[in-house]
N, C-alpha and C. Protein backbone atom coordinates (compact mmCIF):
# COMPACT_ATOMS: atom_id res chain seq x y z
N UNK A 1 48.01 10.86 46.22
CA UNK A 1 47.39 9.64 45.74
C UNK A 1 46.50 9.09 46.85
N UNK A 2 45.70 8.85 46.22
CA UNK A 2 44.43 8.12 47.25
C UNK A 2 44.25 6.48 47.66
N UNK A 3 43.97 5.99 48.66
CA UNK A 3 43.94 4.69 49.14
C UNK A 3 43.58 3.91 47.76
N UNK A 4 42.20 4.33 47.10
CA UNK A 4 42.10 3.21 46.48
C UNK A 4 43.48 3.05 45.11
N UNK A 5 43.34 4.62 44.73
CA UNK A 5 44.30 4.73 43.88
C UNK A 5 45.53 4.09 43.51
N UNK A 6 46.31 3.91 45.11
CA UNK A 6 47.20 2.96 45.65
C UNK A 6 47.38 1.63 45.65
N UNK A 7 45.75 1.33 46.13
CA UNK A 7 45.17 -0.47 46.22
C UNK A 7 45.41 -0.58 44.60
N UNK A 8 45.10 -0.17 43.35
CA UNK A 8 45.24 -0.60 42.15
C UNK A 8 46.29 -0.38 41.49
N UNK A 9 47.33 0.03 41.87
CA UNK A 9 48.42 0.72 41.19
C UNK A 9 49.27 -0.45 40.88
N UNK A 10 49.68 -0.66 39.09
CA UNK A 10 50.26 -1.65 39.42
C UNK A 10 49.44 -3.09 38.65
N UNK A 11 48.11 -2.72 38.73
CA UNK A 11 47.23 -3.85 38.23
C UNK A 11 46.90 -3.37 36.80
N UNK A 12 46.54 -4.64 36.39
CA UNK A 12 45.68 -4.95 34.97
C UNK A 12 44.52 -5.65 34.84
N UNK A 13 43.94 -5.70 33.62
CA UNK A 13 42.95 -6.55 33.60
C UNK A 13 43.63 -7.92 33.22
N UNK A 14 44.22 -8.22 33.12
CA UNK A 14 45.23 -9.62 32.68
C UNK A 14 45.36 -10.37 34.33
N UNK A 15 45.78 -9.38 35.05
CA UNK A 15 46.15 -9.31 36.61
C UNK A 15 44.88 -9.74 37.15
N UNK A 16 43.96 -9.09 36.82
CA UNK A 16 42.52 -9.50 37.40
C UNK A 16 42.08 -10.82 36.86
N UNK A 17 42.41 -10.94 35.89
CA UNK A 17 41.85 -12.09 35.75
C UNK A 17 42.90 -13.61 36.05
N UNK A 18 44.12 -13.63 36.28
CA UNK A 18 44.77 -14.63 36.66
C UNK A 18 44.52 -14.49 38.06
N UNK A 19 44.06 -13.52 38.84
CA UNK A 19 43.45 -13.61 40.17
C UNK A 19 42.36 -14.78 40.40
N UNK A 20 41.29 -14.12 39.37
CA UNK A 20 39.85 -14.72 39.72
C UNK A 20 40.18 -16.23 39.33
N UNK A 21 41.08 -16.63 38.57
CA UNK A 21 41.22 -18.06 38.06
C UNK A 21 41.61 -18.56 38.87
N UNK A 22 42.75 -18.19 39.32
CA UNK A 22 43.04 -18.63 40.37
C UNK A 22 42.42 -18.83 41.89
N UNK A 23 41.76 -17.65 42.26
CA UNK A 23 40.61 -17.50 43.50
C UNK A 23 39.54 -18.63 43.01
N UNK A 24 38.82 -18.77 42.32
CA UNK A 24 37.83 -19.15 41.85
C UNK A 24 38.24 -20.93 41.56
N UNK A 25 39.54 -21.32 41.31
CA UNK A 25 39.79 -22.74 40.45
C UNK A 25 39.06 -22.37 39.27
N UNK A 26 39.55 -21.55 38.47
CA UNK A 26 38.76 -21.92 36.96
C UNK A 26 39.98 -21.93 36.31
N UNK A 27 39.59 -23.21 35.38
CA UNK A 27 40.52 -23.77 34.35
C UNK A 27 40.16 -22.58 33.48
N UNK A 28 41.98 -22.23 32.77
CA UNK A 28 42.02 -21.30 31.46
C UNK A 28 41.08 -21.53 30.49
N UNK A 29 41.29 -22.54 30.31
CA UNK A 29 40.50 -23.49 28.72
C UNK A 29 38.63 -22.89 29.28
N UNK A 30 38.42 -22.57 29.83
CA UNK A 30 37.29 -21.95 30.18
C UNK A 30 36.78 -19.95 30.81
N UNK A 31 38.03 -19.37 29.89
CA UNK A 31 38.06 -18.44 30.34
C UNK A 31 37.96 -17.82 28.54
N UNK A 32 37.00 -16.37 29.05
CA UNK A 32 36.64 -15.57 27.51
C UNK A 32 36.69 -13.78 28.48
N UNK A 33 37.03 -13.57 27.41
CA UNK A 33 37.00 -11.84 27.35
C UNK A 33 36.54 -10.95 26.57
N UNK A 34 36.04 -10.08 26.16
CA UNK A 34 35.58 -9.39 25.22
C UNK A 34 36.37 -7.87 25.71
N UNK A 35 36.77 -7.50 24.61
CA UNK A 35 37.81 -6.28 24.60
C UNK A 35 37.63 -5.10 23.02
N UNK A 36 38.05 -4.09 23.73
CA UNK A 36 38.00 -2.98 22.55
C UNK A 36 38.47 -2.33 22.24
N UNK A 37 39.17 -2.25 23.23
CA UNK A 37 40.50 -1.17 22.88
C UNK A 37 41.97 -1.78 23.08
N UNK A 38 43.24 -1.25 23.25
CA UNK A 38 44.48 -1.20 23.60
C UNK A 38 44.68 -1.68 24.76
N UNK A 39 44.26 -1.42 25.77
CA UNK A 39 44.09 -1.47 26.85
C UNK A 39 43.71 -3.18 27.42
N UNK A 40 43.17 -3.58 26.24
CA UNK A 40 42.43 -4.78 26.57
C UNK A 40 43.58 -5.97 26.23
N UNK A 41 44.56 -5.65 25.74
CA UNK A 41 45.57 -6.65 24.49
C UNK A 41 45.68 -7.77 25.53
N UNK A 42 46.47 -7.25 26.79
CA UNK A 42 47.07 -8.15 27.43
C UNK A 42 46.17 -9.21 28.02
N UNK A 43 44.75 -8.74 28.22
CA UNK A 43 44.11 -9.71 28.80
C UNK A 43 43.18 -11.04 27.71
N UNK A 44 43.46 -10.07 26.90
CA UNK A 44 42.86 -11.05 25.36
C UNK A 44 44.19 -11.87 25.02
N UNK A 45 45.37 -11.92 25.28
CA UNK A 45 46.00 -12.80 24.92
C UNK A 45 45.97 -13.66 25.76
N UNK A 46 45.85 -13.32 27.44
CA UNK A 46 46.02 -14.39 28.33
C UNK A 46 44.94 -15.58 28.83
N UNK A 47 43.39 -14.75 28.06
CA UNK A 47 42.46 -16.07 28.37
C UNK A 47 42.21 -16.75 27.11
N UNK A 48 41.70 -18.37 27.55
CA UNK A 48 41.67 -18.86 25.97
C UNK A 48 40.91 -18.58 24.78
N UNK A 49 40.01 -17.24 25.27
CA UNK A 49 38.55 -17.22 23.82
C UNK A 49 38.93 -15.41 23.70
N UNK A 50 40.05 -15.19 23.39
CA UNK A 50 39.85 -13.64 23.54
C UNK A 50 38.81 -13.45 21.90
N UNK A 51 37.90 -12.21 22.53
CA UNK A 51 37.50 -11.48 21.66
C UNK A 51 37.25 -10.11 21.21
N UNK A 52 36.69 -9.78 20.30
CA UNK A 52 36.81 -8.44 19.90
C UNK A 52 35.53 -8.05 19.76
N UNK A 53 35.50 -6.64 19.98
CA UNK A 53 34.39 -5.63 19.87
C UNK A 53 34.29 -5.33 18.21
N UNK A 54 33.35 -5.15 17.22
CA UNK A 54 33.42 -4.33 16.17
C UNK A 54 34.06 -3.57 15.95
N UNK A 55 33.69 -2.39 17.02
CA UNK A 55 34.65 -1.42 17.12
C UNK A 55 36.37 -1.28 16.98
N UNK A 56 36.77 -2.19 17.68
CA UNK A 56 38.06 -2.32 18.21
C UNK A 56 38.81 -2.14 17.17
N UNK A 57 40.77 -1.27 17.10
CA UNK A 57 41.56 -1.03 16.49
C UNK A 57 41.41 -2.75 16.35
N UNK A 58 42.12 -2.31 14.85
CA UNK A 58 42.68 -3.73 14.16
C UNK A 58 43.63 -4.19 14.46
N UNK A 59 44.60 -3.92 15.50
CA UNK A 59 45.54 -4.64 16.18
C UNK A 59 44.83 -5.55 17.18
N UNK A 60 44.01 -4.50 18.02
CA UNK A 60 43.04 -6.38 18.99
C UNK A 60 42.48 -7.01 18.48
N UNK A 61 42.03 -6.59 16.76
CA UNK A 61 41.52 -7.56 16.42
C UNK A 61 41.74 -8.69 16.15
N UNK A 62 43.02 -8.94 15.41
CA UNK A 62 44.20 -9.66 15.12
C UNK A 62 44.39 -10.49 15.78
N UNK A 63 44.59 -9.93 17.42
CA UNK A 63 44.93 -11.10 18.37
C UNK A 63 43.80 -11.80 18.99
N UNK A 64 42.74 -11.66 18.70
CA UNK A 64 41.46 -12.30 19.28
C UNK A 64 41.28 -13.72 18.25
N UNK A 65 40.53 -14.78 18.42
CA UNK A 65 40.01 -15.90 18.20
C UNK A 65 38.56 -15.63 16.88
N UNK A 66 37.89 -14.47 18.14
CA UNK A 66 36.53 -14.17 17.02
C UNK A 66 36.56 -12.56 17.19
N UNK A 67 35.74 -12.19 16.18
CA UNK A 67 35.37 -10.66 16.54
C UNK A 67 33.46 -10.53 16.30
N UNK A 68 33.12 -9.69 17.22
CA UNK A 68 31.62 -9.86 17.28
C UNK A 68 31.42 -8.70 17.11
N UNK A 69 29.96 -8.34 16.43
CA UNK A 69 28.97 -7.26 16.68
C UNK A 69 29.96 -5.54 17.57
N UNK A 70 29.45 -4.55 16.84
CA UNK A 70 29.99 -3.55 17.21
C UNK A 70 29.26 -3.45 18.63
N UNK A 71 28.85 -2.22 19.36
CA UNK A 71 28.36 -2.07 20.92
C UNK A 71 27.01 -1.82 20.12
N UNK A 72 26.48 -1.57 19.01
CA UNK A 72 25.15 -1.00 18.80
C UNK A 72 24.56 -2.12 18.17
N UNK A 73 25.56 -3.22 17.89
CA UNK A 73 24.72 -4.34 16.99
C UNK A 73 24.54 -5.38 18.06
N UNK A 74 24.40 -5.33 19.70
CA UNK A 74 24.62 -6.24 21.14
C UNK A 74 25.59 -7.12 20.67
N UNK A 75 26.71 -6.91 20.19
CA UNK A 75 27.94 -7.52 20.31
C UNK A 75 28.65 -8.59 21.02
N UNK A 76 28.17 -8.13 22.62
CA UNK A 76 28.12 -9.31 23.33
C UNK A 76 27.23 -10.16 23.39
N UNK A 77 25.83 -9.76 22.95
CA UNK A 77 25.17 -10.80 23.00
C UNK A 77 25.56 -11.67 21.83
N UNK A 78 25.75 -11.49 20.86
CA UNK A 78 26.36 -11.95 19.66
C UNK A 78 27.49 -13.05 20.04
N UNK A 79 28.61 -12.40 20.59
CA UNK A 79 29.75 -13.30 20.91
C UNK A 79 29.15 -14.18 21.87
N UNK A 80 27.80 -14.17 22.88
CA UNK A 80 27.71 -15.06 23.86
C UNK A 80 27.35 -16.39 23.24
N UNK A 81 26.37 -15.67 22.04
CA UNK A 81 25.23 -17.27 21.06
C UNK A 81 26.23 -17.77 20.79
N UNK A 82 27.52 -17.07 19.97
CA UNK A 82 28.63 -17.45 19.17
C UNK A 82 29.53 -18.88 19.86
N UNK A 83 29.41 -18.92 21.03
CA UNK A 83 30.02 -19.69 22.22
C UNK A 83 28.81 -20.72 22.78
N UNK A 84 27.91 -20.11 22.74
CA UNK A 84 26.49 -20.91 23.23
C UNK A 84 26.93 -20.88 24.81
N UNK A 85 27.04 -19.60 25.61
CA UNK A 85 27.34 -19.59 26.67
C UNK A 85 25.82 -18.82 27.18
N UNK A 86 24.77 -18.71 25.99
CA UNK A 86 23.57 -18.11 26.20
C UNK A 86 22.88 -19.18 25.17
């Protein structure tokens, strides 16, 4: 196993992001994610705007707030107007 391999072992994206909230002072109530797969569940439940890809199994979809635009329809740009964070 390799250094960095090591440095991440153990982490999530859920993990990463109660980091940066914390590093950063950002209030939850101001935290969004956009997710697409399985992989993404835990961190879409833990900030307050989780969202979904088009794409995404219908289990993340479920747990998200909104679901936006697949990756070919700019999805995120979609979810950003959707928020007016653009």
């Amino acid at each position: 196993m390799d250094g960095l391999t090591r440095l991440f072992q153990g982490t999530s994206k859920e993990k990463g992001v109660k980091f940066l909230t914390k590093y950063y002072n950002i209030d939850i109530n101001e935290t969004y994610a956009i997710g697409d797969d399985y992989n993404d569940i835990e961190m879409l439940k833990y900030v307050k705007h989780g969202i979904a890809m088009g794409q995404a199994p219908d289990k993340v979809k479920e747990i998200c707030e909104y679901v936006t635009g697949d990756f070919n329809q700019e999805g995120v740009v979609q979810a950003m107007k959707y928020y007016e964070l653009i």
